[in-house]
Protein backbone atom coordinates (compact mmCIF):
# COMPACT_ATOMS: atom_id res chain seq x y z
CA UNK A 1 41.59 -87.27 -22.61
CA UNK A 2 43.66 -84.71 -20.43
CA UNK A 3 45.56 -86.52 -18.20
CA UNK A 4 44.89 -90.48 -18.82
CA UNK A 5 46.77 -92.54 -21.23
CA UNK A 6 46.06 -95.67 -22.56
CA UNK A 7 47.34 -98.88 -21.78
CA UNK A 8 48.61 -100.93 -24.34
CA UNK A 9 50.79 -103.56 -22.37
CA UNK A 10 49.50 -106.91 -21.83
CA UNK A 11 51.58 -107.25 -18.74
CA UNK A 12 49.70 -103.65 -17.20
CA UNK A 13 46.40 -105.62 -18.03
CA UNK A 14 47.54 -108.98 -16.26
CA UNK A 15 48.87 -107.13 -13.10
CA UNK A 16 45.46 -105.05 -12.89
CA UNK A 17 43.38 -107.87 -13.11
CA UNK A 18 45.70 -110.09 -10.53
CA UNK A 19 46.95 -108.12 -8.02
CA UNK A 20 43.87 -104.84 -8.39
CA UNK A 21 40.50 -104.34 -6.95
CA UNK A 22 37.43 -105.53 -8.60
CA UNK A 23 33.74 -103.57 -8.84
CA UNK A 24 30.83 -105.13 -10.72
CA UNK A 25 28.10 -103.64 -12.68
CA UNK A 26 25.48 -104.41 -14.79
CA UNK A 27 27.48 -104.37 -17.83
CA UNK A 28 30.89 -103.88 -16.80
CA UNK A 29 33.53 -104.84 -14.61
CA UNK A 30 35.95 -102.40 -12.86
CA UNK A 31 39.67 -103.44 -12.02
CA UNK A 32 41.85 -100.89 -10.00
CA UNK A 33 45.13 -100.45 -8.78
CA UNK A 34 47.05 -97.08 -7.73
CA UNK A 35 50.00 -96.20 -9.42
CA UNK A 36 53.17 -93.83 -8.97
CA UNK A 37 52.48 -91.29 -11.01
CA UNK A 38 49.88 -88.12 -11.12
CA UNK A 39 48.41 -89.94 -14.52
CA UNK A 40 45.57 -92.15 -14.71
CA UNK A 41 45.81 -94.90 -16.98
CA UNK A 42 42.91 -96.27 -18.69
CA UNK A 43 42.13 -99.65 -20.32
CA UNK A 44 39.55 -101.20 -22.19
CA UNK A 45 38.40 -105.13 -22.47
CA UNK A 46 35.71 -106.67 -24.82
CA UNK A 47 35.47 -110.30 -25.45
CA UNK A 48 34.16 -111.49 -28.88
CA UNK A 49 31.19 -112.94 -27.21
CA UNK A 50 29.66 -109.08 -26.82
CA UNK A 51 28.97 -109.26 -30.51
CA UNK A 52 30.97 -108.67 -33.85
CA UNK A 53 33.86 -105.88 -34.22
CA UNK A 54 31.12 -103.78 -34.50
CA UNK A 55 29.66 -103.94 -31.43
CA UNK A 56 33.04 -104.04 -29.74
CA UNK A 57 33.86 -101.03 -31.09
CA UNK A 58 31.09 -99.47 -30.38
CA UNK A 59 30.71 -100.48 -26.95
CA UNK A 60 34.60 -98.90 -26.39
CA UNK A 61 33.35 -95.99 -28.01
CA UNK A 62 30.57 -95.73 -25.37
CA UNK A 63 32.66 -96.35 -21.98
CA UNK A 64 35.70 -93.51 -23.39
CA UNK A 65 33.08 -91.23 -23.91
CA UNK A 66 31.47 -91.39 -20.47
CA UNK A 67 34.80 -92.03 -18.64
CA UNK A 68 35.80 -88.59 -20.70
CA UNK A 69 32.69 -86.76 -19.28
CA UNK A 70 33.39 -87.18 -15.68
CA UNK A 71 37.46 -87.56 -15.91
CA UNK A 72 37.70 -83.86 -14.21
CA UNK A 73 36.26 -85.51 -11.04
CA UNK A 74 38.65 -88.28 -10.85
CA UNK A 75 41.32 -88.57 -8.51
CA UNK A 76 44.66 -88.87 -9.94
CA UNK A 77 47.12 -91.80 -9.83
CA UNK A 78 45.44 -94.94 -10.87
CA UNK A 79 45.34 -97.60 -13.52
CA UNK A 80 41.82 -98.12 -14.04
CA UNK A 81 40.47 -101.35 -15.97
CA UNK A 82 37.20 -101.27 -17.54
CA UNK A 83 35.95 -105.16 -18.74
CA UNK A 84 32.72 -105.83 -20.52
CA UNK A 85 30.70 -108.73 -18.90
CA UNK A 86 29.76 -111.28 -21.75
CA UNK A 87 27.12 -112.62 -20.58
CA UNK A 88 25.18 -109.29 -20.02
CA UNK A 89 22.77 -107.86 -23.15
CA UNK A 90 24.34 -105.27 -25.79
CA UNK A 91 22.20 -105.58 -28.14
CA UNK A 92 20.42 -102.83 -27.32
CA UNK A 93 22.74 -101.15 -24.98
CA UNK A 94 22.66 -97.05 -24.62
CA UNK A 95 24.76 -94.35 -23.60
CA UNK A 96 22.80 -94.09 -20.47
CA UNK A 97 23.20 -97.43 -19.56
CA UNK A 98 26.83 -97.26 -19.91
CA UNK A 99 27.45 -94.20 -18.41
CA UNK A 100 25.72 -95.17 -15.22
CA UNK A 101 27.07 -98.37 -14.96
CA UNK A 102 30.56 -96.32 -15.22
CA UNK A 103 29.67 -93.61 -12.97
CA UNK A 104 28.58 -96.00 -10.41
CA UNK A 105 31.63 -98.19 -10.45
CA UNK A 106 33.73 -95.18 -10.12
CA UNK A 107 31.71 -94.03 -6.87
CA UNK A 108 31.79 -97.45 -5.65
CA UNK A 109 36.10 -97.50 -6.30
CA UNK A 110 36.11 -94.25 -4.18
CA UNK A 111 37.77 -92.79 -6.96
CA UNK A 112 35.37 -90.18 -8.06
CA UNK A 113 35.81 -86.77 -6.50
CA UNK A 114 31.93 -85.98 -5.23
CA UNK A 115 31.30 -82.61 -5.66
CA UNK A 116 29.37 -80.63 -2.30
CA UNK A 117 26.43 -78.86 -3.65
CA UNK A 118 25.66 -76.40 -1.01
């Protein structure tokens, strides 16, 4: 991913999830908070009651590879959260679902640049 970075510090994911904005979806649960820099920093959160390592991982898989499809249209400077709702379905989850369920989160965070198609 260009210019996002990961974050790996459990501290970064209690402050988001404190002190940062919160969007639902149907799967997944946005937390926000603007940073300092001109990076955007991205985390991931799957409980063990989505499914084995497996599914996790797969599920991961599925939200970096949408967030990596529209990250040229997001506005820089934020730590962005992304947190898997356990009680939702993913047993037969899709790219599609995911990547709306992203898309729309981002929209609803204001985040996402929206491109004028005149």
């Amino acid at each position: 991913m260009f210019n996002t970075f990961s974050i790996k510090d459990d501290n970064t994911f209690k402050k988001l999830i404190n002190k940062g904005n919160w969007y639902g979806g149907n799967y997944i649960v946005l937390y926000v908070l603007q940073n300092d820099s001109d990076k955007n920093y991205l985390g991931l959160g799957v409980s063990k009651k989505v499914g084995k390592a497996f599914k996790r991982n797969q599920v991961k898989r599925l939200i970096r590879e949408s967030y990596k499809n529209i990250e040229g249209n997001i506005k820089f400077g934020y730590n962005l959260l992304f947190v898997c709702k356990s009680k939702s379905n993913f047993d037969n989850i899709t790219f599609s679902d995911i990547n709306r369920d992203v898309n729309y989160l981002l929209k609803k965070a204001g985040i996402l640049i929206e491109e004028n198609s005149n």
